[in-house]
ModelCIF file with pLDDT and N, C-alpha, C, O atoms, coordinates in Angstrom:
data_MODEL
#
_entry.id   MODEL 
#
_entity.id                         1 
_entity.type                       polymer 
_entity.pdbx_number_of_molecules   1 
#
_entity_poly.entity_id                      1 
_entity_poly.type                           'polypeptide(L)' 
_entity_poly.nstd_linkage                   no 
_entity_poly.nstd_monomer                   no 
_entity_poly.pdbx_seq_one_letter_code       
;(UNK)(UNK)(UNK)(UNK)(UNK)(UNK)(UNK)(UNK)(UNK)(UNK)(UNK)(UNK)(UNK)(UNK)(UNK)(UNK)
(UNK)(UNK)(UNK)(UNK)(UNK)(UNK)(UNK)(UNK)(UNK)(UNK)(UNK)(UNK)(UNK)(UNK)(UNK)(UNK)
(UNK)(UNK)(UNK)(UNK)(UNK)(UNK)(UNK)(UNK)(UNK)(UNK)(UNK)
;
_entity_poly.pdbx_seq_one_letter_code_can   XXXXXXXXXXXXXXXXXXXXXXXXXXXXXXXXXXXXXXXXXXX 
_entity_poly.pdbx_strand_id                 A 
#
loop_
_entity_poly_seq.entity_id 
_entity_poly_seq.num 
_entity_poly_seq.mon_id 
_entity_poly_seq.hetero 
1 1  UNK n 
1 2  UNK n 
1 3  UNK n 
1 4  UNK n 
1 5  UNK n 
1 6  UNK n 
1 7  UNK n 
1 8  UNK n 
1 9  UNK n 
1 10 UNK n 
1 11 UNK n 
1 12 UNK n 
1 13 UNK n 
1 14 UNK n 
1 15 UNK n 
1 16 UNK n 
1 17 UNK n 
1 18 UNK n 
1 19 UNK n 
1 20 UNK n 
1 21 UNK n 
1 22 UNK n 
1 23 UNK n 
1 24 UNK n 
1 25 UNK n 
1 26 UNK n 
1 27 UNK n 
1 28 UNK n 
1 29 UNK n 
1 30 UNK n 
1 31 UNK n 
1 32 UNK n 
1 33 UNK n 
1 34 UNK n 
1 35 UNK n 
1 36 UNK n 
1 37 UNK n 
1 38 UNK n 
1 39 UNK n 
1 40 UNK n 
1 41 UNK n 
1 42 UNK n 
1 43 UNK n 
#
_struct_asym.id          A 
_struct_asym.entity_id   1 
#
loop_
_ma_qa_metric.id 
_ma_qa_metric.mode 
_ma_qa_metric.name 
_ma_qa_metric.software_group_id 
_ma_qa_metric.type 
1 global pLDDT . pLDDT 
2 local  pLDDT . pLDDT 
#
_ma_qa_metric_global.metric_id      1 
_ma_qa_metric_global.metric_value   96.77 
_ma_qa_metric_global.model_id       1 
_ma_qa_metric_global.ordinal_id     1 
#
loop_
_ma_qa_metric_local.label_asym_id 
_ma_qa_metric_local.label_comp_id 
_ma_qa_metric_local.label_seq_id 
_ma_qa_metric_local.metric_id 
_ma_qa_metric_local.metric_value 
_ma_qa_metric_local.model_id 
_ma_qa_metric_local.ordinal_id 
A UNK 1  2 96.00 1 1  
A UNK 2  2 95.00 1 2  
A UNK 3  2 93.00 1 3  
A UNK 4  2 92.00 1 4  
A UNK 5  2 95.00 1 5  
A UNK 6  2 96.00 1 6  
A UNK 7  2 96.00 1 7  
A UNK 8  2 97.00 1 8  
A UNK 9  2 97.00 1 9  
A UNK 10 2 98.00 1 10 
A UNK 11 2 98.00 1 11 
A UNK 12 2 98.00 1 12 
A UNK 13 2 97.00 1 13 
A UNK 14 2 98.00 1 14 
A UNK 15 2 98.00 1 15 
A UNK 16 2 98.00 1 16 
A UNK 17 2 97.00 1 17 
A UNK 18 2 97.00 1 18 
A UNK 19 2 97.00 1 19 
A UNK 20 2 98.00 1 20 
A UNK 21 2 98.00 1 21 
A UNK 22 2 98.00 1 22 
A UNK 23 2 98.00 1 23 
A UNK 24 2 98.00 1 24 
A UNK 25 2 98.00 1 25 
A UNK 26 2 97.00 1 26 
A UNK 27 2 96.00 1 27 
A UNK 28 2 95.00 1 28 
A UNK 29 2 96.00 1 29 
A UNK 30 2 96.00 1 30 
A UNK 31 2 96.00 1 31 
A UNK 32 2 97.00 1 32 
A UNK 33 2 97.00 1 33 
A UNK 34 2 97.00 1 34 
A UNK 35 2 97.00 1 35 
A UNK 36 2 97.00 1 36 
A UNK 37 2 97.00 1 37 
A UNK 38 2 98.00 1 38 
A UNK 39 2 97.00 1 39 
A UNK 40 2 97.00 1 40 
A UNK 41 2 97.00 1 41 
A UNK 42 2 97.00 1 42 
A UNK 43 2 96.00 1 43 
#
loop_
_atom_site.group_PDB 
_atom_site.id 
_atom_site.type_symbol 
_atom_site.label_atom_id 
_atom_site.label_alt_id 
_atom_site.label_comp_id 
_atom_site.label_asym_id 
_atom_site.label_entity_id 
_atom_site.label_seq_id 
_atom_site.pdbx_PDB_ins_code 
_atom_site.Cartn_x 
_atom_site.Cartn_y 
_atom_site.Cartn_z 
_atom_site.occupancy 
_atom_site.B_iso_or_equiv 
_atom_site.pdbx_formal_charge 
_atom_site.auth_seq_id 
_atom_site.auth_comp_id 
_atom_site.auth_asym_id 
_atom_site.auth_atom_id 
_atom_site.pdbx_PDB_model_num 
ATOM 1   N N  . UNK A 1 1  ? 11.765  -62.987 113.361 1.00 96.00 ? 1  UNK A N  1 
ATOM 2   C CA . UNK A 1 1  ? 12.075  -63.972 112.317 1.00 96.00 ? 1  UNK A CA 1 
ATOM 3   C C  . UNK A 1 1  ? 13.105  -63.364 111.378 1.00 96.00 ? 1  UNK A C  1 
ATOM 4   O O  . UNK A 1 1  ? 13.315  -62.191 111.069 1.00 96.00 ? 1  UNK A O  1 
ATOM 5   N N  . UNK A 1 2  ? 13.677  -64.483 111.021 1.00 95.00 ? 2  UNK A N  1 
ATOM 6   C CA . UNK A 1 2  ? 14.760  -63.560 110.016 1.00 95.00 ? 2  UNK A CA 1 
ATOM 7   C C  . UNK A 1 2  ? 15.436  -64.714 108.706 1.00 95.00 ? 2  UNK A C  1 
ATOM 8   O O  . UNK A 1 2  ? 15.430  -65.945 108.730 1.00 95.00 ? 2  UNK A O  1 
ATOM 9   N N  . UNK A 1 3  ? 15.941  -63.850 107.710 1.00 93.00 ? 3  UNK A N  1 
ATOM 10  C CA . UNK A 1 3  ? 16.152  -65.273 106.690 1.00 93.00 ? 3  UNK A CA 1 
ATOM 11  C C  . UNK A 1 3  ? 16.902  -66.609 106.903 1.00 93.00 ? 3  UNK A C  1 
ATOM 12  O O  . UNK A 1 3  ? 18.115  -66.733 107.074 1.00 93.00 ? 3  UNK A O  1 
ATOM 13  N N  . UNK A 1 4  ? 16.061  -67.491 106.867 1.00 92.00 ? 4  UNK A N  1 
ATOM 14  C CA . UNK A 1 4  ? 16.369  -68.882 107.136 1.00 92.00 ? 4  UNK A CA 1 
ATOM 15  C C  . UNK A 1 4  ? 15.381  -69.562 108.317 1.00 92.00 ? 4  UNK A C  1 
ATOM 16  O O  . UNK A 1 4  ? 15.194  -70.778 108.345 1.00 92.00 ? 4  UNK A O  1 
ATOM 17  N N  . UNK A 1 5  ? 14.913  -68.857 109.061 1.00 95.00 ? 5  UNK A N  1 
ATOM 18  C CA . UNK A 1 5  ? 14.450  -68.823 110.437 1.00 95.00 ? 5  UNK A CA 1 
ATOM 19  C C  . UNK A 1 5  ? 13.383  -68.261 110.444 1.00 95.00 ? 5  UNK A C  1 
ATOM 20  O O  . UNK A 1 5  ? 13.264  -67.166 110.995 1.00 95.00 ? 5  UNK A O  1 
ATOM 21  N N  . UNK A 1 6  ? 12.230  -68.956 109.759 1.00 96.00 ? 6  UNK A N  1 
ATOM 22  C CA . UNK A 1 6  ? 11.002  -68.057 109.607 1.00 96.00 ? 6  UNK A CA 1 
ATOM 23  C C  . UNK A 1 6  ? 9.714   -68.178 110.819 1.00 96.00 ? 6  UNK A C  1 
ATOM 24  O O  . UNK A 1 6  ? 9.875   -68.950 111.765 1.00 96.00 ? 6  UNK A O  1 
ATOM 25  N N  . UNK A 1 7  ? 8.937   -67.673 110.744 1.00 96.00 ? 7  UNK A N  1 
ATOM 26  C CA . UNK A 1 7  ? 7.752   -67.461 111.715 1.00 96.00 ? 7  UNK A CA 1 
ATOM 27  C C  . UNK A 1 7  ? 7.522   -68.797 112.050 1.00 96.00 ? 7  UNK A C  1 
ATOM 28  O O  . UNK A 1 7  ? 7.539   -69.139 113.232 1.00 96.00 ? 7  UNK A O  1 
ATOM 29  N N  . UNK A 1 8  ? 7.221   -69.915 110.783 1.00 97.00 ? 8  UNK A N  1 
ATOM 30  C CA . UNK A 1 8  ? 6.697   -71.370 111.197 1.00 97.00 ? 8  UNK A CA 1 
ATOM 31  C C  . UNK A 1 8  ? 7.756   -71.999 111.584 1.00 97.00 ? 8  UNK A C  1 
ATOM 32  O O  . UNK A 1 8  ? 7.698   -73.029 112.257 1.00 97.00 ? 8  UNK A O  1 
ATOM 33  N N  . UNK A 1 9  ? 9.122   -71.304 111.101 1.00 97.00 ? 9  UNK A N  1 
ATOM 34  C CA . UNK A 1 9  ? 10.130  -72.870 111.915 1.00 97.00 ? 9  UNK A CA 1 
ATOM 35  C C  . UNK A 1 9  ? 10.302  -72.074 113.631 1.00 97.00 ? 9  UNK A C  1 
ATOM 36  O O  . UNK A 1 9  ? 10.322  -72.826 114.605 1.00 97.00 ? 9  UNK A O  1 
ATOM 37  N N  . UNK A 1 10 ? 10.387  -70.900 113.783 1.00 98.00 ? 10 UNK A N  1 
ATOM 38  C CA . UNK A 1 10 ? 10.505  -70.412 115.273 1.00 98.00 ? 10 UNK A CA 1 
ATOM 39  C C  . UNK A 1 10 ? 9.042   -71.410 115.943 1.00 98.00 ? 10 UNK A C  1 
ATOM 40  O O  . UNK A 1 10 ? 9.093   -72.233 116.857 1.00 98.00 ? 10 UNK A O  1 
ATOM 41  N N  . UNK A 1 11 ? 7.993   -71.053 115.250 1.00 98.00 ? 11 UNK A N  1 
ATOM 42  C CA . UNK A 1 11 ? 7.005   -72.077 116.122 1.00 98.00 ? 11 UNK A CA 1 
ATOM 43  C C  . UNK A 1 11 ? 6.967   -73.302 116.293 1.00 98.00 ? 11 UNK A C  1 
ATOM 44  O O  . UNK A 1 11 ? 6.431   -73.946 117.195 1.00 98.00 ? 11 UNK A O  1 
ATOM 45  N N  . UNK A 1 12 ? 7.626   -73.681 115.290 1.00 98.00 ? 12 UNK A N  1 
ATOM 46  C CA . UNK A 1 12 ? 7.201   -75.480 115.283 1.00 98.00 ? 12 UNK A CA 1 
ATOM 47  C C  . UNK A 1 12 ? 8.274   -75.546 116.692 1.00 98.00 ? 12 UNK A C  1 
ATOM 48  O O  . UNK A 1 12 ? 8.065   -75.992 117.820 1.00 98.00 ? 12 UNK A O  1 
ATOM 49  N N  . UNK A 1 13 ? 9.325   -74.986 116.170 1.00 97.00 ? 13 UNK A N  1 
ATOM 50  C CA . UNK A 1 13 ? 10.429  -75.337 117.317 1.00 97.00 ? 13 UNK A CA 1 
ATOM 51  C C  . UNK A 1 13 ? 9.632   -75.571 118.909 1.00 97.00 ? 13 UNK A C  1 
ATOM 52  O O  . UNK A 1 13 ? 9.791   -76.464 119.741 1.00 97.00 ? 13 UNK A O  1 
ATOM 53  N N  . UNK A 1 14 ? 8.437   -73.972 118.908 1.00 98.00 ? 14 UNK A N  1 
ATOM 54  C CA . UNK A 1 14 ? 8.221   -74.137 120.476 1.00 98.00 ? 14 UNK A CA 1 
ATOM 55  C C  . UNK A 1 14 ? 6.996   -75.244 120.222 1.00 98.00 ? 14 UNK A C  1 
ATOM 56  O O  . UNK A 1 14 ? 7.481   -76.161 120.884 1.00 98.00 ? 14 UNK A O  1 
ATOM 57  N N  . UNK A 1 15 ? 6.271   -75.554 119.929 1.00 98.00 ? 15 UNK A N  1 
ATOM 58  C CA . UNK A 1 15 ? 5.111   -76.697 119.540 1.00 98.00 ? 15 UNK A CA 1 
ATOM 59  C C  . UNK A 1 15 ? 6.179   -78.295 119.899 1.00 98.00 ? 15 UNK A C  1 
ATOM 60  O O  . UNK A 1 15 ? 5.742   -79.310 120.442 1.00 98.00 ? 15 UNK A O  1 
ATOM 61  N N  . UNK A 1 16 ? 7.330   -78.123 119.502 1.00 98.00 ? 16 UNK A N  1 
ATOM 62  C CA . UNK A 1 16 ? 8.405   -79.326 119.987 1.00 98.00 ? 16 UNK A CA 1 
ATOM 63  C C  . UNK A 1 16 ? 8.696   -79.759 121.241 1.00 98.00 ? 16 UNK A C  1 
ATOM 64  O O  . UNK A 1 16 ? 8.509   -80.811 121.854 1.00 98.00 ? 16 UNK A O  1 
ATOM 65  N N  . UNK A 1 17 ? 9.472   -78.136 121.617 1.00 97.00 ? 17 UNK A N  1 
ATOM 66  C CA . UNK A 1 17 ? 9.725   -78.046 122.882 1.00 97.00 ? 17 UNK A CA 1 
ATOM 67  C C  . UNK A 1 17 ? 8.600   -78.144 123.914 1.00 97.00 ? 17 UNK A C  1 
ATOM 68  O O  . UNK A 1 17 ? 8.911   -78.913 124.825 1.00 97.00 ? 17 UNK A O  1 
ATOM 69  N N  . UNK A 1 18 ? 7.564   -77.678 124.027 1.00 97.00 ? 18 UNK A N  1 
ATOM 70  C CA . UNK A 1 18 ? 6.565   -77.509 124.835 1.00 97.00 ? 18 UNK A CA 1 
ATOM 71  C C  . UNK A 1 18 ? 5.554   -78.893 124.676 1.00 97.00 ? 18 UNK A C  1 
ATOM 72  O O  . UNK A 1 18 ? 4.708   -78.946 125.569 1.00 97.00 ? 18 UNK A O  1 
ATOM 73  N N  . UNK A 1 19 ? 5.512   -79.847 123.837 1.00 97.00 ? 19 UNK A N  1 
ATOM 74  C CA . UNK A 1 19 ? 5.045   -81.093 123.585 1.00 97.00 ? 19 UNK A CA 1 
ATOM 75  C C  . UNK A 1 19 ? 3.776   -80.810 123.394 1.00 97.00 ? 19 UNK A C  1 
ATOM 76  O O  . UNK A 1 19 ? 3.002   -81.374 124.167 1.00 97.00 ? 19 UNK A O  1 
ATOM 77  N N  . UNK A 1 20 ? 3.106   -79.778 122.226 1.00 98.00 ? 20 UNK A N  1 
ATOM 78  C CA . UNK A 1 20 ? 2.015   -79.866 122.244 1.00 98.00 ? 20 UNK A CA 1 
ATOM 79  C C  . UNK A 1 20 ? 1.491   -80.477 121.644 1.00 98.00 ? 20 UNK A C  1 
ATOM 80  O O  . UNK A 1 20 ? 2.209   -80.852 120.718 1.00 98.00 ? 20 UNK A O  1 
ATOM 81  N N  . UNK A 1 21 ? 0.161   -81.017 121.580 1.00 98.00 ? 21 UNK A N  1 
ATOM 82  C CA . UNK A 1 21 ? -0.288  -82.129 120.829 1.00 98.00 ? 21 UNK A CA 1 
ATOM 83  C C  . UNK A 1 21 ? -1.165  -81.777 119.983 1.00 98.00 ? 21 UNK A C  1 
ATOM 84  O O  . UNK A 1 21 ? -1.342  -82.475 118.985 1.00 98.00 ? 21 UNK A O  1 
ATOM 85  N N  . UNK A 1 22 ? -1.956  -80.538 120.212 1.00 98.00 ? 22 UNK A N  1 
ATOM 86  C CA . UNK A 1 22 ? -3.536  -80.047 119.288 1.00 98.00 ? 22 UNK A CA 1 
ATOM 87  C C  . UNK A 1 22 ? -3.109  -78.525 119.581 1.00 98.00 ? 22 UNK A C  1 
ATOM 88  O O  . UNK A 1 22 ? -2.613  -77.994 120.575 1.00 98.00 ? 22 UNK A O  1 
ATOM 89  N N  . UNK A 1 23 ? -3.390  -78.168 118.669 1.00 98.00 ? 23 UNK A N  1 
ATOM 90  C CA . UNK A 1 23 ? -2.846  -76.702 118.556 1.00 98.00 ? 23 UNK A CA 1 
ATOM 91  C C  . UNK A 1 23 ? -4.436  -76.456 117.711 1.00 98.00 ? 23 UNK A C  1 
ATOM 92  O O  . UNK A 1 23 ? -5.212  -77.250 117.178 1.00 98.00 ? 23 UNK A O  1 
ATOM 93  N N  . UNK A 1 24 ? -4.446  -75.616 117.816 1.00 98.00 ? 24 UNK A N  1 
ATOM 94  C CA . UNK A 1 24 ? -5.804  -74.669 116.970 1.00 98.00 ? 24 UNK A CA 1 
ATOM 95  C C  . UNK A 1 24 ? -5.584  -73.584 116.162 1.00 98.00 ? 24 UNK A C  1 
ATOM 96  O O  . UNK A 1 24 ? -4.769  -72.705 116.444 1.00 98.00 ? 24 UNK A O  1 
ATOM 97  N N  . UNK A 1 25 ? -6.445  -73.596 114.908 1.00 98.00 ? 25 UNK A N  1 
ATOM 98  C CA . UNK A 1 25 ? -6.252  -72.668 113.950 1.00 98.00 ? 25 UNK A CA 1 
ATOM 99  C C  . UNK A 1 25 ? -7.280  -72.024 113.761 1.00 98.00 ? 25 UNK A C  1 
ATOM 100 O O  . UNK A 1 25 ? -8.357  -72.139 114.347 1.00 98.00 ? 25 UNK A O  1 
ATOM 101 N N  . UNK A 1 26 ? -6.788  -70.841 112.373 1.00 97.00 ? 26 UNK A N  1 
ATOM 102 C CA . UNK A 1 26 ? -8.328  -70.107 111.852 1.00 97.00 ? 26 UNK A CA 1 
ATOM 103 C C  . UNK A 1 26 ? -8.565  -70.657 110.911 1.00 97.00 ? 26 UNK A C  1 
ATOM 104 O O  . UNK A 1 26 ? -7.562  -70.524 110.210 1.00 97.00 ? 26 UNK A O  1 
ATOM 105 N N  . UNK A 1 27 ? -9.561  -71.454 110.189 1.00 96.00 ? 27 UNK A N  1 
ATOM 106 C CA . UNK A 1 27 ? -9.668  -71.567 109.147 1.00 96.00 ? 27 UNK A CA 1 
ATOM 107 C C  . UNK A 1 27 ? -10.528 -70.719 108.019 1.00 96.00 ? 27 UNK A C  1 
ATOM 108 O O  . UNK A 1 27 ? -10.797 -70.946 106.839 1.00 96.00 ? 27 UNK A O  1 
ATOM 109 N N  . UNK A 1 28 ? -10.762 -69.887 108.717 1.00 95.00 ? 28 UNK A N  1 
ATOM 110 C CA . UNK A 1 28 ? -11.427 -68.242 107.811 1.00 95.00 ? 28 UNK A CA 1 
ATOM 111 C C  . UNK A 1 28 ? -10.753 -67.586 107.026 1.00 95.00 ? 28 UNK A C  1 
ATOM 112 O O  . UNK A 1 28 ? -11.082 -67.058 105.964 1.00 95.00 ? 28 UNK A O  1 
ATOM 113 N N  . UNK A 1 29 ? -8.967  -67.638 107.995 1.00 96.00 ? 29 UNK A N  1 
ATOM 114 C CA . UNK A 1 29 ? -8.085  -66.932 107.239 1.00 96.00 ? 29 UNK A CA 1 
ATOM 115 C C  . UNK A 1 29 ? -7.298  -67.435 106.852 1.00 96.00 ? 29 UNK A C  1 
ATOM 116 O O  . UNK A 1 29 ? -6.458  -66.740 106.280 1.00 96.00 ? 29 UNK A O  1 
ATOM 117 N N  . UNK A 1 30 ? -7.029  -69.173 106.922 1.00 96.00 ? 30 UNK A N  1 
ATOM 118 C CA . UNK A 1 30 ? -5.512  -69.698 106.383 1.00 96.00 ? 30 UNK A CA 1 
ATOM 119 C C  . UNK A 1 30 ? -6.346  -70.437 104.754 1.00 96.00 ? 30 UNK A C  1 
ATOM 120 O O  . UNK A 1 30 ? -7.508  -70.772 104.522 1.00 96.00 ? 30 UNK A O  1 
ATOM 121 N N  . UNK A 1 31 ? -5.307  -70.444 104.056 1.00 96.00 ? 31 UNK A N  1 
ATOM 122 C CA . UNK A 1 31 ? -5.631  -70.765 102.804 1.00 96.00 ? 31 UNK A CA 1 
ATOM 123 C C  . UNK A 1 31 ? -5.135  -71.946 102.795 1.00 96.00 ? 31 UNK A C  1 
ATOM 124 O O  . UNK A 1 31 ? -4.313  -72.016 103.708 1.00 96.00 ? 31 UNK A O  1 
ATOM 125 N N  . UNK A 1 32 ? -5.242  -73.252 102.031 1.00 97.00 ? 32 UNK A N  1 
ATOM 126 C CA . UNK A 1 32 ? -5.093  -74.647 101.468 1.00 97.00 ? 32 UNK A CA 1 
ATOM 127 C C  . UNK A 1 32 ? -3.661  -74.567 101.442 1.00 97.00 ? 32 UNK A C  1 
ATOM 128 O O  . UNK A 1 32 ? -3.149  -75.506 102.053 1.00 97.00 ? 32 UNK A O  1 
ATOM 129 N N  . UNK A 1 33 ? -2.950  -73.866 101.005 1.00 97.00 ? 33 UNK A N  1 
ATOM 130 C CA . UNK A 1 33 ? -1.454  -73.892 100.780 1.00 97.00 ? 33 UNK A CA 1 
ATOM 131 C C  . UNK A 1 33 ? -0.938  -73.256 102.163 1.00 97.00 ? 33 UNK A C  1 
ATOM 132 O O  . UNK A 1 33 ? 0.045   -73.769 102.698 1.00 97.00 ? 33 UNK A O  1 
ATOM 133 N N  . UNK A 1 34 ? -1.405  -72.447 102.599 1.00 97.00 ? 34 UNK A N  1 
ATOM 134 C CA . UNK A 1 34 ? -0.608  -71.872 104.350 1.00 97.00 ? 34 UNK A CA 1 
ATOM 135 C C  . UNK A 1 34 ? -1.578  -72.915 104.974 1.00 97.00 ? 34 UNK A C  1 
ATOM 136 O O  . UNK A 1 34 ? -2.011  -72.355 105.982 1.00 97.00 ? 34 UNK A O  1 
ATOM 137 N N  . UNK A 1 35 ? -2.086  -74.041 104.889 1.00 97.00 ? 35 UNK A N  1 
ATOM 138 C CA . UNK A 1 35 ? -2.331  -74.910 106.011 1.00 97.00 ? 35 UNK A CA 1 
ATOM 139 C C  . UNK A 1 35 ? -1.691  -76.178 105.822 1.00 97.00 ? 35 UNK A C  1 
ATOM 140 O O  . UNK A 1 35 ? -1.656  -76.983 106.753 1.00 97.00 ? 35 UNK A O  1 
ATOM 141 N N  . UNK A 1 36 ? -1.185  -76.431 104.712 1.00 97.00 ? 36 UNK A N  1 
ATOM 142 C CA . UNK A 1 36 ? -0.475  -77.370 104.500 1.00 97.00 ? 36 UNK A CA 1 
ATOM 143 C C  . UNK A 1 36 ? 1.151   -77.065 104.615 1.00 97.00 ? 36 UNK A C  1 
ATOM 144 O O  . UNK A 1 36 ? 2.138   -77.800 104.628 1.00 97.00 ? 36 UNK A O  1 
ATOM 145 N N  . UNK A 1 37 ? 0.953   -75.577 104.696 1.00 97.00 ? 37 UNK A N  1 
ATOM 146 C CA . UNK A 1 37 ? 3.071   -75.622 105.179 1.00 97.00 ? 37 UNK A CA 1 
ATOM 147 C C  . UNK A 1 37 ? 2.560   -75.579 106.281 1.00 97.00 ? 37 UNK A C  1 
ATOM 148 O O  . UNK A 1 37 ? 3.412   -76.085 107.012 1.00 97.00 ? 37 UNK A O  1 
ATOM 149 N N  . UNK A 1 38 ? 1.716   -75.303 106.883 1.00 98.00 ? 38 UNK A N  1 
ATOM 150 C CA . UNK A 1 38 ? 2.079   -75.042 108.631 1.00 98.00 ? 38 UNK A CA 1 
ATOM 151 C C  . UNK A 1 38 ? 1.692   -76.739 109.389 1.00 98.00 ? 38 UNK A C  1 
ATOM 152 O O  . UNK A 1 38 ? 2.034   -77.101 110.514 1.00 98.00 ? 38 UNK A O  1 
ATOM 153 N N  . UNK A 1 39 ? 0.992   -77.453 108.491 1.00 97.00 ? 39 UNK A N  1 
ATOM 154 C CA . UNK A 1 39 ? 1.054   -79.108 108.895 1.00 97.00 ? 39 UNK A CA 1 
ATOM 155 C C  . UNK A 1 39 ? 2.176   -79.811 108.958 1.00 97.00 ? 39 UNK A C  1 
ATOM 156 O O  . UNK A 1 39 ? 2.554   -80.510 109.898 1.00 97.00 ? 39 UNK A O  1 
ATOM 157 N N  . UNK A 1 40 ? 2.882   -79.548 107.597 1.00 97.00 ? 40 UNK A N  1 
ATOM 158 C CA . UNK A 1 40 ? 4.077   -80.251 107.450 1.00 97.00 ? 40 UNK A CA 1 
ATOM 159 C C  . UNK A 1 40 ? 5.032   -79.483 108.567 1.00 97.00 ? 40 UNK A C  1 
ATOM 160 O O  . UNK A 1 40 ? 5.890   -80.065 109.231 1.00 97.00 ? 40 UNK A O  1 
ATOM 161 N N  . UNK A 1 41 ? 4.791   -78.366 108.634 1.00 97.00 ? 41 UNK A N  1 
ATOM 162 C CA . UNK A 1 41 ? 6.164   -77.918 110.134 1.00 97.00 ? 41 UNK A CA 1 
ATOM 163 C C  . UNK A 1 41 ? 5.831   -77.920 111.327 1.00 97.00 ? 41 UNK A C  1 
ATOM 164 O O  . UNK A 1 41 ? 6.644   -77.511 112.156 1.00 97.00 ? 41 UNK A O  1 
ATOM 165 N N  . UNK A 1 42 ? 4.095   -78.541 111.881 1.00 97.00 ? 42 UNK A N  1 
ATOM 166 C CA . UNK A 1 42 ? 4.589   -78.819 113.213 1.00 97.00 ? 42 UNK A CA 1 
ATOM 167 C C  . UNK A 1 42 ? 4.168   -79.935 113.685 1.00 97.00 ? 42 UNK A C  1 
ATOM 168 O O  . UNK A 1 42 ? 3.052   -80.338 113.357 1.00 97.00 ? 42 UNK A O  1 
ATOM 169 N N  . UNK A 1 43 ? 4.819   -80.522 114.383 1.00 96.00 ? 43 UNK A N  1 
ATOM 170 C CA . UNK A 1 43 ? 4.627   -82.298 115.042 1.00 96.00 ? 43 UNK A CA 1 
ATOM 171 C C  . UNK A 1 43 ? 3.640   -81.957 115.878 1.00 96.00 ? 43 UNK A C  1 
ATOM 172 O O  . UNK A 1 43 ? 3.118   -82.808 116.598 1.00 96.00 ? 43 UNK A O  1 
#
C-alpha cells in the first residue's frame, strides 16, 4: 500500500474484481469507525 492507495482501496478493488458478495469480518477487533470505512469501500 502506498499514499493514495491504501490497504482498503487495494481490497475493495479485488472484492470488485472477483464479484464478491459476503465477505466476513472480526468483529472483536474492528471498531465502529474501521467498520464503517471498510463498508463504505467495499461493494
Amino acid at each position: 500500500s502506498v499514499t493514495g492507495r491504501s490497504a482498503r482501496q487495494i481490497l475493495a478493488e479485488i472484492v470488485k474484481e472477483r464479484g464478491l458478495k459476503k465477505v466476513g469480518f472480526e468483529a472483536q477487533y474492528m471498531t465502529v469507525e474501521e467498520y464503517r470505512l471498510w463498508e463504505k469501500a467495499l461493494e
